[in-house]
C-alpha atoms as a PDB file:
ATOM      1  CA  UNK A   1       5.367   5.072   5.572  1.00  0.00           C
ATOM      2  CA  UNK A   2       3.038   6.850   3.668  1.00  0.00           C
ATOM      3  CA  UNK A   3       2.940   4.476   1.025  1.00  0.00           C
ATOM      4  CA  UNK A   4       2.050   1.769   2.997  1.00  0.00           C
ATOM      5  CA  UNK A   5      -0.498   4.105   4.479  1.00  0.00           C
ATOM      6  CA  UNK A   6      -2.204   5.176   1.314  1.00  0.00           C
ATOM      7  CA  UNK A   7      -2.293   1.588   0.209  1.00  0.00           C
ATOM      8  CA  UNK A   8      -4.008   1.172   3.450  1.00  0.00           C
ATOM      9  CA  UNK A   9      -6.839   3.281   2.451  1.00  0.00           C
ATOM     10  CA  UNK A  10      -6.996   1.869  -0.962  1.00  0.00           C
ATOM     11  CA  UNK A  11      -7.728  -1.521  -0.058  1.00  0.00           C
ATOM     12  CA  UNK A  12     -10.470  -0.332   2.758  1.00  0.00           C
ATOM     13  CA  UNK A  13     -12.246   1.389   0.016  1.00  0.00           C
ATOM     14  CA  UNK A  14     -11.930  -1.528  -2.010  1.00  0.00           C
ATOM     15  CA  UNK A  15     -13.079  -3.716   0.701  1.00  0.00           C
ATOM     16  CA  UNK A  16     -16.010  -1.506   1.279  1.00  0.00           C
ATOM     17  CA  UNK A  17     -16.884  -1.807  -2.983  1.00  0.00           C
ATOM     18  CA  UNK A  18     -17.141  -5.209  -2.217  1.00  0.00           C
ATOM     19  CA  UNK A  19     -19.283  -5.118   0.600  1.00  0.00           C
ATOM     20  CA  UNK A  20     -22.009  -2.930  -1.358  1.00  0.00           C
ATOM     21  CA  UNK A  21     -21.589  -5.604  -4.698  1.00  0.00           C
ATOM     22  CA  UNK A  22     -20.093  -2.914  -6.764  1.00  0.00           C
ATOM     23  CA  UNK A  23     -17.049  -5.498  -7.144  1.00  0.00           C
ATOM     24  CA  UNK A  24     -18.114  -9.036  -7.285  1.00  0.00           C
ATOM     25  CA  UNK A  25     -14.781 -10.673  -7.693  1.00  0.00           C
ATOM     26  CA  UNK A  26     -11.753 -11.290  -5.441  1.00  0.00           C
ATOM     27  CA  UNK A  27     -13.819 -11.969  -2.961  1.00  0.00           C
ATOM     28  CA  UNK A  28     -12.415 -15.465  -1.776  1.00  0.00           C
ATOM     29  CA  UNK A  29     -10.485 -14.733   1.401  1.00  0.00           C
ATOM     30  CA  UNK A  30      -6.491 -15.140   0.653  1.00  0.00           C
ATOM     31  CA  UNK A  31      -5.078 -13.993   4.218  1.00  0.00           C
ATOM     32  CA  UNK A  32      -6.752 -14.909   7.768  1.00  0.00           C
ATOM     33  CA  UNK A  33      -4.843 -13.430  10.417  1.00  0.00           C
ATOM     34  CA  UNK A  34      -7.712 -13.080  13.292  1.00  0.00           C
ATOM     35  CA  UNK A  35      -5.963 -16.104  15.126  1.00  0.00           C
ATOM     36  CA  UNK A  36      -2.796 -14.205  15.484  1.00  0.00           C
ATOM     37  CA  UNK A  37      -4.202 -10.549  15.905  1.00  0.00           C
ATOM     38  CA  UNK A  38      -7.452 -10.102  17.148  1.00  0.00           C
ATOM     39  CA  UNK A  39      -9.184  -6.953  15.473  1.00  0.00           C
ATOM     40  CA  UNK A  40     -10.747  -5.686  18.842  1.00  0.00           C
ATOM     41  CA  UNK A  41      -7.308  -5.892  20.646  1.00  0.00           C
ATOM     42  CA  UNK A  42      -5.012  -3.076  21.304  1.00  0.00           C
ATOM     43  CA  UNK A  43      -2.343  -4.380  18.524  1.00  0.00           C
ATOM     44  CA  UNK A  44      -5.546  -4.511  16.062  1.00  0.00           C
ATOM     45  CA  UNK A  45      -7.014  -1.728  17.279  1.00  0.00           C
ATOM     46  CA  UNK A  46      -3.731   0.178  16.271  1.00  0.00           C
ATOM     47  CA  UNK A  47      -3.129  -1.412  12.626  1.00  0.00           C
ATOM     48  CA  UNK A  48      -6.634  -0.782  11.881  1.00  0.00           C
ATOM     49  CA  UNK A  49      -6.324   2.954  12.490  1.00  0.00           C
ATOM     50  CA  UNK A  50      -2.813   3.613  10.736  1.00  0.00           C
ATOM     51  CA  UNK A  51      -3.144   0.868   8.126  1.00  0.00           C
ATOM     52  CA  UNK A  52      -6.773   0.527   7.373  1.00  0.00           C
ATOM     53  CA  UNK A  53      -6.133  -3.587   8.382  1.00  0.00           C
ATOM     54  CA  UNK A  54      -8.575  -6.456   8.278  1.00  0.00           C
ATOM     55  CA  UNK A  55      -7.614  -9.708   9.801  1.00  0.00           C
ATOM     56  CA  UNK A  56      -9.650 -11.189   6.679  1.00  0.00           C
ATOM     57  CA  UNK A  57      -8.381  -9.638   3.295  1.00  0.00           C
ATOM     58  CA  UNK A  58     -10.073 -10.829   0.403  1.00  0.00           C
ATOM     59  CA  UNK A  59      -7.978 -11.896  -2.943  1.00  0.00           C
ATOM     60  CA  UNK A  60      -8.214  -8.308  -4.570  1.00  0.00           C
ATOM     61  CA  UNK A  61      -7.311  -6.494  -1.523  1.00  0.00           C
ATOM     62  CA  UNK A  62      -4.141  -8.067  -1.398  1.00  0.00           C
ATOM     63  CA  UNK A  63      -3.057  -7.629  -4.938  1.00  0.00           C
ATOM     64  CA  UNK A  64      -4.130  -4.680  -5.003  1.00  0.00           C
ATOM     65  CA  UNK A  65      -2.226  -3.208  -1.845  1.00  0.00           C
ATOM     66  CA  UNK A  66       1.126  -5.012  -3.033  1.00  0.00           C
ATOM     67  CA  UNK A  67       0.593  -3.824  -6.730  1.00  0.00           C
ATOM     68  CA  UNK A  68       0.094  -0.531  -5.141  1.00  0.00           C
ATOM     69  CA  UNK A  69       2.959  -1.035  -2.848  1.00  0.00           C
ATOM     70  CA  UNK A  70       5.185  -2.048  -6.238  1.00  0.00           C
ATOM     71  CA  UNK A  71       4.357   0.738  -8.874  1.00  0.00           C
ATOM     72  CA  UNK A  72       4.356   3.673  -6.497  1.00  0.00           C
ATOM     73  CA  UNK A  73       7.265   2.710  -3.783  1.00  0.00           C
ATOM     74  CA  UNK A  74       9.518   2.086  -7.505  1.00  0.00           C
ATOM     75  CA  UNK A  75       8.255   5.196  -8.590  1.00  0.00           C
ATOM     76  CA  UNK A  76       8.968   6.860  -5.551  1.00  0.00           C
ATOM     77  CA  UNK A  77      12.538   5.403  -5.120  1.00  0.00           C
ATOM     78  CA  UNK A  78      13.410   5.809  -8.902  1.00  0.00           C
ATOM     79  CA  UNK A  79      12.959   9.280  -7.851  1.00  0.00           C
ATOM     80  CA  UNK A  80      15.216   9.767  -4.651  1.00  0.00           C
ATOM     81  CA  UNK A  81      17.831   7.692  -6.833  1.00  0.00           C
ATOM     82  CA  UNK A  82      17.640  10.645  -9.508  1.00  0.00           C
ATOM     83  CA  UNK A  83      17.676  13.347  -6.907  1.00  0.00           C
ATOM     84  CA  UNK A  84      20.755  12.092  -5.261  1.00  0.00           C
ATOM     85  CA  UNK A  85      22.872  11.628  -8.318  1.00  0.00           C
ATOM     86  CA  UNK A  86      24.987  14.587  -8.591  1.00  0.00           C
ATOM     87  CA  UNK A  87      24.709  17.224 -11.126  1.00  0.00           C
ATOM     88  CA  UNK A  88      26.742  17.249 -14.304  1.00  0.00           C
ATOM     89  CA  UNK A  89      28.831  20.578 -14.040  1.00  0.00           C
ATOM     90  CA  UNK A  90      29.423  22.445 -16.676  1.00  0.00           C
ATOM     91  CA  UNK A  91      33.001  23.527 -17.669  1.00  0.00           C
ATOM     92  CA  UNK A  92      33.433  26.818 -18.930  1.00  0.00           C
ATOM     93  CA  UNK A  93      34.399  27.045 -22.781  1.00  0.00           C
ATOM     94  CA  UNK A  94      37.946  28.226 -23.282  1.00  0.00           C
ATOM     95  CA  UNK A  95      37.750  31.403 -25.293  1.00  0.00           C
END
């Protein structure tokens, strides 16, 4: 969950680059959800605070919160997958 929060707070900042014209690309809007969830509603209200969402995410936002998603939830499973294989044990060398 904190992934998907962090990525969150990624894409806000990036959104907000954008918004000065520090960024000038990726600006085309890829998802529209503001039919479905209205920002200003409770449901909105809600993803907003936990996952920094927009109901208009621009082209970057979006690849940059699943590339985000991709490279550090691998990263972080590739590491519970080598913390749950067991140990090699060592056998004791016959003297």
């Amino acid at each position: 969950m904190l992934i998907v929060v962090a990525a969150g707070v990624l894409t806000y900042g990036i959104h907000e680059l954008q918004d000065a014209g520090v960024i000038g690309f990726g600006l085309d809007t890829a998802i529209d959800t503001t039919s479905v969830i209205a920002s200003d509603g409770i449901v909105g209200s809600l993803l907003k605070g936990f996952l920094a969402y927009r109901g208009m995410a621009s082209t970057l936002e979006v690849f940059v919160w699943v590339t985000f998603i991709a490279v550090v939830g691998s990263l972080y499973l590739s590491k519970l997958r080598a913390d749950t294989v067991a140990p090699e044990t060592k056998v004791p060398a016959h003297k």
